[in-house]
N, C-alpha and C. Protein backbone atom coordinates (compact mmCIF):
# COMPACT_ATOMS: atom_id res chain seq x y z
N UNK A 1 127.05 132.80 124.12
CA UNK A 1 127.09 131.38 123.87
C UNK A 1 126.31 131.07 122.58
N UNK A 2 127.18 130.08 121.75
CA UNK A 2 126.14 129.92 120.76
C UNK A 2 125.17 128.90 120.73
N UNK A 3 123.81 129.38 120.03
CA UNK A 3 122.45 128.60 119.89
C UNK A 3 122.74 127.85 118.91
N UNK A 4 121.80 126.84 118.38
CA UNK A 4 121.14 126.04 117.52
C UNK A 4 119.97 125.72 117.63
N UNK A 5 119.07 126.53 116.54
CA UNK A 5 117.54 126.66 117.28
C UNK A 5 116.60 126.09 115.66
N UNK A 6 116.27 124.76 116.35
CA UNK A 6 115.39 124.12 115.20
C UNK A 6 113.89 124.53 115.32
N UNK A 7 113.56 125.02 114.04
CA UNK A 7 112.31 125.26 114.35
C UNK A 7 111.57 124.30 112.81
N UNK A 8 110.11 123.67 113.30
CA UNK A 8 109.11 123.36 112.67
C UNK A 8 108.52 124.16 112.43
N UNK A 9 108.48 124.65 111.12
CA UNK A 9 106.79 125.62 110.31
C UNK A 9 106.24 125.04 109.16
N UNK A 10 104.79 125.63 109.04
CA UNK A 10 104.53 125.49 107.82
C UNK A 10 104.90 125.97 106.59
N UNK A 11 104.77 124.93 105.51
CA UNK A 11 105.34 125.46 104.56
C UNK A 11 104.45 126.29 104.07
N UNK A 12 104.62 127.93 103.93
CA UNK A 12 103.79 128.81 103.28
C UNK A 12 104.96 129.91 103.21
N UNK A 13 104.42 131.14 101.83
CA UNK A 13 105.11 131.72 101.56
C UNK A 13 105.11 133.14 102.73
N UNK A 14 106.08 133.83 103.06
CA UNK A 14 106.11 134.80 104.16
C UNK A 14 106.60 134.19 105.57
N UNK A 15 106.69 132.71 105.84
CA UNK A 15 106.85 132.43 107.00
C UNK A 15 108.23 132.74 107.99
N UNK A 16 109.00 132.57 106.58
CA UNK A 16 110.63 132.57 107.05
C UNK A 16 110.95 134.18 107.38
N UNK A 17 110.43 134.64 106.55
CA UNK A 17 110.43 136.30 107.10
C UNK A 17 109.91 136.68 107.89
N UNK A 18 108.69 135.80 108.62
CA UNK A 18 108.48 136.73 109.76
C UNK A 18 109.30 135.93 111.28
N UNK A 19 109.94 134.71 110.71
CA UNK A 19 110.78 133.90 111.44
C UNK A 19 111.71 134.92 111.88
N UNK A 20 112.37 135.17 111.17
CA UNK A 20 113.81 136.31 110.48
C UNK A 20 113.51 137.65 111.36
N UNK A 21 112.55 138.28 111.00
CA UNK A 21 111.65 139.40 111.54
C UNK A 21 111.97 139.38 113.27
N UNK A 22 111.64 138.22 113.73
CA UNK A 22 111.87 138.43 114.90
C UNK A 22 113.49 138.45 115.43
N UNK A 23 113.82 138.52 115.15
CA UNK A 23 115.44 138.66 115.06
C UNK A 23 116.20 139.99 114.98
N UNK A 24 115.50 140.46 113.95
CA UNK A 24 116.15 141.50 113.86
C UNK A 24 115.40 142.77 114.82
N UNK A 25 113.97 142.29 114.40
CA UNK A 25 113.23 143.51 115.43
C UNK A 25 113.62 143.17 116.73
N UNK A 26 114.42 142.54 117.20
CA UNK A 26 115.28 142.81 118.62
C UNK A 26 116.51 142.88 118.77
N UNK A 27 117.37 142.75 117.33
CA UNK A 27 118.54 143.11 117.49
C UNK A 27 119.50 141.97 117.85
N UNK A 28 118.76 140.84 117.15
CA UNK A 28 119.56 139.63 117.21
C UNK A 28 120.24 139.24 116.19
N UNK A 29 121.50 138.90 115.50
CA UNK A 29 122.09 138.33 114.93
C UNK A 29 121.86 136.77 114.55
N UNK A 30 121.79 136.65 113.38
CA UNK A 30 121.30 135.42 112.78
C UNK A 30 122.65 134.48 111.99
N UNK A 31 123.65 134.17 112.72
CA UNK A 31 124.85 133.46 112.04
C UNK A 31 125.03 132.43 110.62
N UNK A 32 123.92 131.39 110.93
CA UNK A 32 123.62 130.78 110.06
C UNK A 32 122.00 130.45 109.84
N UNK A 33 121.98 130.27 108.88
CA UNK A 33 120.25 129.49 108.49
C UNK A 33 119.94 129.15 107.33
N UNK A 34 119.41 127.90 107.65
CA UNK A 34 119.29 126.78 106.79
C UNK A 34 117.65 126.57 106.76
N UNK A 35 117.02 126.14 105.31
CA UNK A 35 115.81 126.20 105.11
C UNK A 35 115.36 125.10 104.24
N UNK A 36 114.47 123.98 104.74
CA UNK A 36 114.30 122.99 103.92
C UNK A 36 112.82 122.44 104.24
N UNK A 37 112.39 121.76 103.21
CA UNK A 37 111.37 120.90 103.47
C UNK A 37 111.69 119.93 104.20
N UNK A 38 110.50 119.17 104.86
CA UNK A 38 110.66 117.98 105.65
C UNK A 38 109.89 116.89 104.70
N UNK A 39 109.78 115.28 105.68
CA UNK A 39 108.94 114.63 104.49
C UNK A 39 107.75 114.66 104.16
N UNK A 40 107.03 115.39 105.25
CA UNK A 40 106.12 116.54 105.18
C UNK A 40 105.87 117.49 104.28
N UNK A 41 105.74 117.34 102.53
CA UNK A 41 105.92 118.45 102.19
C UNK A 41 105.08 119.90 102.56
N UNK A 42 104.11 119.92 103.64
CA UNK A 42 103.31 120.92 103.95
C UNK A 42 103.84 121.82 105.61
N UNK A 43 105.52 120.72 105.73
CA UNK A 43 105.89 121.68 106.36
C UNK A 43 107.85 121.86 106.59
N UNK A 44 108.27 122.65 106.69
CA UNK A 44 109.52 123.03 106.50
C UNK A 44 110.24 123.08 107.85
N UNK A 45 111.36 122.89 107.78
CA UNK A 45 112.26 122.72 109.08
C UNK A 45 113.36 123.86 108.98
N UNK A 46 113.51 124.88 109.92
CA UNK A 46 114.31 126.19 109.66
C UNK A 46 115.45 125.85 111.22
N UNK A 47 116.75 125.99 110.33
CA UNK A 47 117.97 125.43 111.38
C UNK A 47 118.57 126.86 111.67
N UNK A 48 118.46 127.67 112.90
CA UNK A 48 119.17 129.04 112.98
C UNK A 48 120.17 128.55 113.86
N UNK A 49 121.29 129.21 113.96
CA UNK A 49 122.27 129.76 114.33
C UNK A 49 122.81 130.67 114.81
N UNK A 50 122.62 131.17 116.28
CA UNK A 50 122.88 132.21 117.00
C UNK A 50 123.31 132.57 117.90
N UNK A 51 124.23 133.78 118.56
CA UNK A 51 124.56 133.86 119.43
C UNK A 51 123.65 134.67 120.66
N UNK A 52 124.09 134.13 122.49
CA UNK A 52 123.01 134.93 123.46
C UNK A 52 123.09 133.79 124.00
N UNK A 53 123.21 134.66 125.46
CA UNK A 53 122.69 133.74 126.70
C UNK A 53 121.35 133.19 127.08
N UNK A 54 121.83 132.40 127.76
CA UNK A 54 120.15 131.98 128.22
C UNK A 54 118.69 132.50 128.34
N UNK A 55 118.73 133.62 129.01
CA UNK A 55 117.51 133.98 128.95
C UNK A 55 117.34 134.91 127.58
N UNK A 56 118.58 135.25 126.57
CA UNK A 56 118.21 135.92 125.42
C UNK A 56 117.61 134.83 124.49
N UNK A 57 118.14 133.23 124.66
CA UNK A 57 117.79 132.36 123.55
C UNK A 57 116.07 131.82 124.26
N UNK A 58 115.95 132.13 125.95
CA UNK A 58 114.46 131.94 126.31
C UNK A 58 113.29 133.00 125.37
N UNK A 59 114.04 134.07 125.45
CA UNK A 59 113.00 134.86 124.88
C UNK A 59 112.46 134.65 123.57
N UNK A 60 113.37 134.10 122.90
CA UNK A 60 113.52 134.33 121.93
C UNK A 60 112.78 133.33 121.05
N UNK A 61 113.11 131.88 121.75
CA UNK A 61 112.09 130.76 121.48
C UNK A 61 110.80 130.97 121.96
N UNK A 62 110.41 131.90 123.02
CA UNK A 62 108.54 132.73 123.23
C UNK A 62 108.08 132.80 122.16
N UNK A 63 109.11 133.94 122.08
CA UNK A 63 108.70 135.07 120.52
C UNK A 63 108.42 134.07 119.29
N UNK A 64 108.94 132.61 119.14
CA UNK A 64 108.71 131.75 118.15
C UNK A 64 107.56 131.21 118.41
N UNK A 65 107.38 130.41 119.12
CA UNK A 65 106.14 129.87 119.52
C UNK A 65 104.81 130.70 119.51
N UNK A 66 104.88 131.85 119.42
CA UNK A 66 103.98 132.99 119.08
C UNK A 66 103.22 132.98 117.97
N UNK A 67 104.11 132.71 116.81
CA UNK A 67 104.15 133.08 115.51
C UNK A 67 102.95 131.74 115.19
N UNK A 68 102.36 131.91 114.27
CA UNK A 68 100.94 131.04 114.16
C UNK A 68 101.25 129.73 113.48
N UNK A 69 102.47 130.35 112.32
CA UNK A 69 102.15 129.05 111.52
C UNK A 69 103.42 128.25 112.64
N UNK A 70 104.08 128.55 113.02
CA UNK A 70 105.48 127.79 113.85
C UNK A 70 104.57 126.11 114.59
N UNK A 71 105.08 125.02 114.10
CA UNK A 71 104.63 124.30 114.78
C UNK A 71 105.24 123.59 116.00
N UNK A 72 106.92 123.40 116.04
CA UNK A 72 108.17 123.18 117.32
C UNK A 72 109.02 124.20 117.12
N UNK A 73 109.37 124.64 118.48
CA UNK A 73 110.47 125.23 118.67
C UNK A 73 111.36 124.37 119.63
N UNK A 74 112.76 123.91 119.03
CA UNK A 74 113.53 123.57 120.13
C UNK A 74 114.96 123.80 119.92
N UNK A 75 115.60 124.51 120.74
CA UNK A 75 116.82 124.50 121.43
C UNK A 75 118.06 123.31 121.56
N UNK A 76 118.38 122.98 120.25
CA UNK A 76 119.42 121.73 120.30
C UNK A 76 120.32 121.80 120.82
N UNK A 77 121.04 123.21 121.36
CA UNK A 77 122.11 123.38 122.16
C UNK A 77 121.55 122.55 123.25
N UNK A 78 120.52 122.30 124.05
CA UNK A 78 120.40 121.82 125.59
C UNK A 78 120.42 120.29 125.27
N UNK A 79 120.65 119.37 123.78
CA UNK A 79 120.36 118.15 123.80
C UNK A 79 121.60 117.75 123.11
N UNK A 80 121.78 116.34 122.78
CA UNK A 80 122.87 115.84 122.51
C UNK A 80 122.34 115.68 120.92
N UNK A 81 123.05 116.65 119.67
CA UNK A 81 122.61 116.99 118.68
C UNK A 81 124.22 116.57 117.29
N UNK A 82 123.67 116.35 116.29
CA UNK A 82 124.80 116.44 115.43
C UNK A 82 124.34 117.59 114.14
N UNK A 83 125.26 118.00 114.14
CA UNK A 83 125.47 118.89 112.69
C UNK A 83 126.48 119.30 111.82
N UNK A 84 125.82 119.55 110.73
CA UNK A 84 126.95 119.47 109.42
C UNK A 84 126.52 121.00 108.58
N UNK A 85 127.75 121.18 108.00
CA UNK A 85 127.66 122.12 106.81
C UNK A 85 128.44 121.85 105.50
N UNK A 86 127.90 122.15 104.86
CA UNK A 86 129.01 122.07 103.10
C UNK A 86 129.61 123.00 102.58
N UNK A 87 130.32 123.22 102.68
CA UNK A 87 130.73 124.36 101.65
C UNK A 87 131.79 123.57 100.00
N UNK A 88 131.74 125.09 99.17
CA UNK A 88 132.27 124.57 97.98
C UNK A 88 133.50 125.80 97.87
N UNK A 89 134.44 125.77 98.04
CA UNK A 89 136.15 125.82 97.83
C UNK A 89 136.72 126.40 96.53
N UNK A 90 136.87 127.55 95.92
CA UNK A 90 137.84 127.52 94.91
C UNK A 90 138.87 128.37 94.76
N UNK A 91 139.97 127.55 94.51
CA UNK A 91 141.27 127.86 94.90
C UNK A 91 141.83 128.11 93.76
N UNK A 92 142.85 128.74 93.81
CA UNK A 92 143.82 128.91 92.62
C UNK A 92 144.89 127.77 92.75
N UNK A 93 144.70 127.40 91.45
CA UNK A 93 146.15 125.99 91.57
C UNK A 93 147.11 126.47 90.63
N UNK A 94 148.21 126.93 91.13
CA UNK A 94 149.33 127.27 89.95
C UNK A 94 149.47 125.55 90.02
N UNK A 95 150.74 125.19 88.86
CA UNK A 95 151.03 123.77 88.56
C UNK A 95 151.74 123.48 90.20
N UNK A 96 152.90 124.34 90.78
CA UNK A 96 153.41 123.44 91.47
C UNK A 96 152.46 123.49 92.46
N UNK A 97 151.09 123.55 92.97
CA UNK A 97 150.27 123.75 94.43
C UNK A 97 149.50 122.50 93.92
N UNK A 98 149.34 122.17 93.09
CA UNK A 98 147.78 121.37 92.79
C UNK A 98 147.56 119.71 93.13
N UNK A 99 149.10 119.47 92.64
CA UNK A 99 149.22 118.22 94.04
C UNK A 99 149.30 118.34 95.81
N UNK A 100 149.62 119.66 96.06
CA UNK A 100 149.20 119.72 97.15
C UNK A 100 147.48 120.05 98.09
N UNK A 101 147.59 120.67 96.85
CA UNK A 101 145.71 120.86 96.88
C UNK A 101 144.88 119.46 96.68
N UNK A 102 145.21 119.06 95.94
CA UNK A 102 144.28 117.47 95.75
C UNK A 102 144.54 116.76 97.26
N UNK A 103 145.99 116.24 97.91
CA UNK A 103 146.38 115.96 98.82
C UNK A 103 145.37 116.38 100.57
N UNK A 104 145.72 117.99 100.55
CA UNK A 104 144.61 118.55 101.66
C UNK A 104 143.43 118.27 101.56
N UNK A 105 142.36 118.37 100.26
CA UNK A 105 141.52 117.95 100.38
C UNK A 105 141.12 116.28 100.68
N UNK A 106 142.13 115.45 100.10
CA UNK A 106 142.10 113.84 100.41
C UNK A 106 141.89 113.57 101.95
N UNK A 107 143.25 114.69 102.87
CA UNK A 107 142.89 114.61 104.00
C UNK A 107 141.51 114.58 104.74
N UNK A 108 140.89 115.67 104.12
CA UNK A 108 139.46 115.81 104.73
C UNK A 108 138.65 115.27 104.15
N UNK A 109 138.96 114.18 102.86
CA UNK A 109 137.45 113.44 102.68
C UNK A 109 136.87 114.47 101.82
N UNK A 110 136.98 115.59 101.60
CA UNK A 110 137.08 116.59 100.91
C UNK A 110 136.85 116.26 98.76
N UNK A 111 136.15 116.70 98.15
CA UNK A 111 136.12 116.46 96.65
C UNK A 111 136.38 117.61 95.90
N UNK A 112 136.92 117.45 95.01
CA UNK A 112 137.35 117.97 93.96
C UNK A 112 136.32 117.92 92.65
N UNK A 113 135.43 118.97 92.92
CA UNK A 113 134.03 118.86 91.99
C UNK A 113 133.95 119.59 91.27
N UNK A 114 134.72 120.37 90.09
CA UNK A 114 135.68 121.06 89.30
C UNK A 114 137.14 121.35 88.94
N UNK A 115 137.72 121.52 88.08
CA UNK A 115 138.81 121.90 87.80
C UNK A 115 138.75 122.78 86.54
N UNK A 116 139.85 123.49 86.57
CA UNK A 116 140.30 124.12 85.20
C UNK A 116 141.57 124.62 85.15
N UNK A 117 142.43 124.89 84.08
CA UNK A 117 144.00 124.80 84.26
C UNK A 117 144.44 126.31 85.74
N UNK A 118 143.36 126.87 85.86
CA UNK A 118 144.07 127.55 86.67
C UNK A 118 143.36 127.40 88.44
N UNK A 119 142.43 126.70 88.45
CA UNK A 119 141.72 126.65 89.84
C UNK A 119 141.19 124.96 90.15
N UNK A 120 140.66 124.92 91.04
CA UNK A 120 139.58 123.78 91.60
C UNK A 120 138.74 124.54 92.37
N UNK A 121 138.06 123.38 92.51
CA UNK A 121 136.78 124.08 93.41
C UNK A 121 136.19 122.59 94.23
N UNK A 122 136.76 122.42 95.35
CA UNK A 122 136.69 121.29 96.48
C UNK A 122 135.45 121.57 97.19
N UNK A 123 134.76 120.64 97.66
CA UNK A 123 133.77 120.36 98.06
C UNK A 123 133.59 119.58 99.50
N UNK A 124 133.10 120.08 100.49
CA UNK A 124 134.05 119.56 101.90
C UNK A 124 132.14 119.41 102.86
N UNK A 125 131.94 118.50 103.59
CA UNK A 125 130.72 118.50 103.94
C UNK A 125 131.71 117.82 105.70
N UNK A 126 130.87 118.33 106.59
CA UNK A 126 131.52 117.79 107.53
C UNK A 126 131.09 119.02 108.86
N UNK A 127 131.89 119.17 110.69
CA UNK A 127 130.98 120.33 111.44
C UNK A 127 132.11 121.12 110.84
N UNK A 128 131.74 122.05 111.91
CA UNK A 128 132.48 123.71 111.53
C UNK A 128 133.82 123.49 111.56
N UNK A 129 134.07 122.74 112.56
CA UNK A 129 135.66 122.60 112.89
C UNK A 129 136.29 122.14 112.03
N UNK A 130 135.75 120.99 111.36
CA UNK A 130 136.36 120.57 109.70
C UNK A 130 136.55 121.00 108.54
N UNK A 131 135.43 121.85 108.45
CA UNK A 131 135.27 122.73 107.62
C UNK A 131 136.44 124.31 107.39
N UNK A 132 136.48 124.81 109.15
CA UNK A 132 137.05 125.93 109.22
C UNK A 132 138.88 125.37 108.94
N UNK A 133 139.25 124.29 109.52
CA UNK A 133 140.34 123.65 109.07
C UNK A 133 141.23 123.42 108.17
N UNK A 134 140.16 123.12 107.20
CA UNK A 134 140.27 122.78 105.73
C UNK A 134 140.90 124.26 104.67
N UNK A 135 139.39 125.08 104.89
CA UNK A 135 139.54 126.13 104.93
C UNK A 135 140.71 126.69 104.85
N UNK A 136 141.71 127.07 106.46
CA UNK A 136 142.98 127.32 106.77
C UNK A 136 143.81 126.72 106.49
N UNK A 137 143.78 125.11 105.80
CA UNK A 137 145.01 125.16 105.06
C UNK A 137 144.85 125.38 103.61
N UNK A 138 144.01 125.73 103.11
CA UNK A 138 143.81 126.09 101.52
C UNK A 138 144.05 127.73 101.39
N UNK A 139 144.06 128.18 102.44
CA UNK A 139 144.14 129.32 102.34
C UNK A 139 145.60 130.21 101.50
N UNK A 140 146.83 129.16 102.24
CA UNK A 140 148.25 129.62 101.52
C UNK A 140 148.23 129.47 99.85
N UNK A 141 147.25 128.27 99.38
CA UNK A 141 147.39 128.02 98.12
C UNK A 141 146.50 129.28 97.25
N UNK A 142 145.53 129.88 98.05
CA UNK A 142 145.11 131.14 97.20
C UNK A 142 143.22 130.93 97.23
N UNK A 143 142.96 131.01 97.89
CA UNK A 143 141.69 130.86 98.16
C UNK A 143 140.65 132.11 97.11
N UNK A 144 140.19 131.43 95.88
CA UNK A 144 139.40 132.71 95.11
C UNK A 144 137.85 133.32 95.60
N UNK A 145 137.37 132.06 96.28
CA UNK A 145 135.87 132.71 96.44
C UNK A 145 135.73 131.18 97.68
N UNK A 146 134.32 131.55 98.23
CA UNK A 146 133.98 130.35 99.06
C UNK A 146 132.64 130.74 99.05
N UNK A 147 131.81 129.39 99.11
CA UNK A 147 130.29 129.59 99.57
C UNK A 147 130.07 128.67 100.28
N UNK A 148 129.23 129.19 101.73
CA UNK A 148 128.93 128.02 102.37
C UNK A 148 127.36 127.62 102.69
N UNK A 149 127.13 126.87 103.50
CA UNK A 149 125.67 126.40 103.37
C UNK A 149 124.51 127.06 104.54
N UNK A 150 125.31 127.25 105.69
CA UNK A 150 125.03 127.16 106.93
C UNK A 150 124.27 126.01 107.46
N UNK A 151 124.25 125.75 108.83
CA UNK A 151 124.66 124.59 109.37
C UNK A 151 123.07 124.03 109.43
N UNK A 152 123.23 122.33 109.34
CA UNK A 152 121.67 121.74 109.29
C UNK A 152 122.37 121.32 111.22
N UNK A 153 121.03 121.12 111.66
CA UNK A 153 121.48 120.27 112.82
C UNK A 153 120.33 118.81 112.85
N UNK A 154 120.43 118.10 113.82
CA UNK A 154 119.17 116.64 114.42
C UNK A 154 119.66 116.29 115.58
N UNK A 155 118.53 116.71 116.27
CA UNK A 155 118.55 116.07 117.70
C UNK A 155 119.23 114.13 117.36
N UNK A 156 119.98 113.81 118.57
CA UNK A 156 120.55 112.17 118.27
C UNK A 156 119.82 111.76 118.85
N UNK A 157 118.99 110.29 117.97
CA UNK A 157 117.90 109.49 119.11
C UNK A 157 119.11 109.04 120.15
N UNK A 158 118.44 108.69 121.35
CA UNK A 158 118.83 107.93 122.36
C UNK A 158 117.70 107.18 123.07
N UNK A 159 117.94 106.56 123.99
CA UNK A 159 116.80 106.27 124.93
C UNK A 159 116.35 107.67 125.65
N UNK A 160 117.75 108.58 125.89
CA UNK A 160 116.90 109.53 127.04
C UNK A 160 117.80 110.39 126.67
N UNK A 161 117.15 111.37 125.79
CA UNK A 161 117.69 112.46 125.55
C UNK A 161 118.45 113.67 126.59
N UNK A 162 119.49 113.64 127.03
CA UNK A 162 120.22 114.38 127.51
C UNK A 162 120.52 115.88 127.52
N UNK A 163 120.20 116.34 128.27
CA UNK A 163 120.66 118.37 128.59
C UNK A 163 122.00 118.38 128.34
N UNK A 164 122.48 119.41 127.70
CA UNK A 164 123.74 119.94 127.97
C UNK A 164 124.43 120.02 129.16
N UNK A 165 123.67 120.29 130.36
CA UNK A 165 124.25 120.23 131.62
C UNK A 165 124.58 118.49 132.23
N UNK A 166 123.36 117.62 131.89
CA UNK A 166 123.58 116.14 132.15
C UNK A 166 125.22 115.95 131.31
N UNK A 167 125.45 116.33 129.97
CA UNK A 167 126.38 116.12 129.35
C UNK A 167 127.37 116.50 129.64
N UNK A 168 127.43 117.90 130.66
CA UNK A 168 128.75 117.95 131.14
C UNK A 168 129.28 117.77 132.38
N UNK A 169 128.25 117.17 132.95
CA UNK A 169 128.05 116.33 134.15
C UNK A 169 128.84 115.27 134.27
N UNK A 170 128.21 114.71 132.90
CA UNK A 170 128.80 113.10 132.99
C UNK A 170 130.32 113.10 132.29
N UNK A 171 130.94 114.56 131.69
CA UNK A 171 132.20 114.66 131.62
C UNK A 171 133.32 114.80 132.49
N UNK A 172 132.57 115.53 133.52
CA UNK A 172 133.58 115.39 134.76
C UNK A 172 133.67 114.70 135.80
């Protein structure tokens, strides 16, 4: 199952590696991760992305909370959370594709933040599913390179923050 595991640290140099560190020294896979300051500039907010069951993502948030400078560890999979990624797109546009390329990207809200007579390079911010979408239909037109961001997440205020299980509770 996949995680989304926000963690609070300080901002100091070495931290993210020994973040990282624990990951690998158990043989965990790290899908995405995202690394930023907060408005805090003395401390940084690290967005991972991972796969593991429950008691692999329990352990695993221990093993964080361990670490000295770590100030939150939390588990956004168990809360009602939104997240986004960006990626930047460049495609090959022969002449007859490039109205269709401008078009797909229009669909998705999607920008066109380069050109040159033989490519673009679209710009698509939105979750995975939009992203991976987009993606698959640009793909027939000739897809040259892609970079993506990996994913930021934020817990959603509410009055009463909700479990994943309350959430699929109240779906059925």
């Amino acid at each position: 199952m996949e995680h989304i595991i926000s963690v609070q640290v300080e901002n100091k140099a070495g931290v993210l590696a020994r973040v990282a560190g624990l990951f690998s020294a158990r043989g965990y896979n790290i899908e995405s991760l995202s690394v930023a300051p907060t408005l805090d500039p003395t401390t940084s907010m690290i967005t991972i992305v991972t796969q593991g069951d429950d008691p692999v993502v329990e352990q695993i948030i221990k093993q964080l909370n361990k670490v000295i400078e770590v100030l939150k560890v939390v588990d956004l999979t168990e809360t009602n959370f939104l997240d986004r990624e960006t990626a930047l797109i460049k495609i090959h546009t022969r002449p007859e594709h490039r109205d269709e390329a401008i078009r797909i990207a229009d669909i998705f809200r999607a920008k066109i933040v380069d050109s040159s007579p033989t490519t673009y390079t679209v710009e698509v911010t939105g979750d995975v599913d939009k992203v991976e979408a987009l993606i698959n239909l640009l793909k027939p037109l000739g897809i040259k390179e892609i970079v993506r961001t990996g994913r930021v997440a934020i817990a959603r205020e509410a009055a009463k923050v909700q479990t994943r299980r309350e959430i699929q509770a109240a779906k059925a």
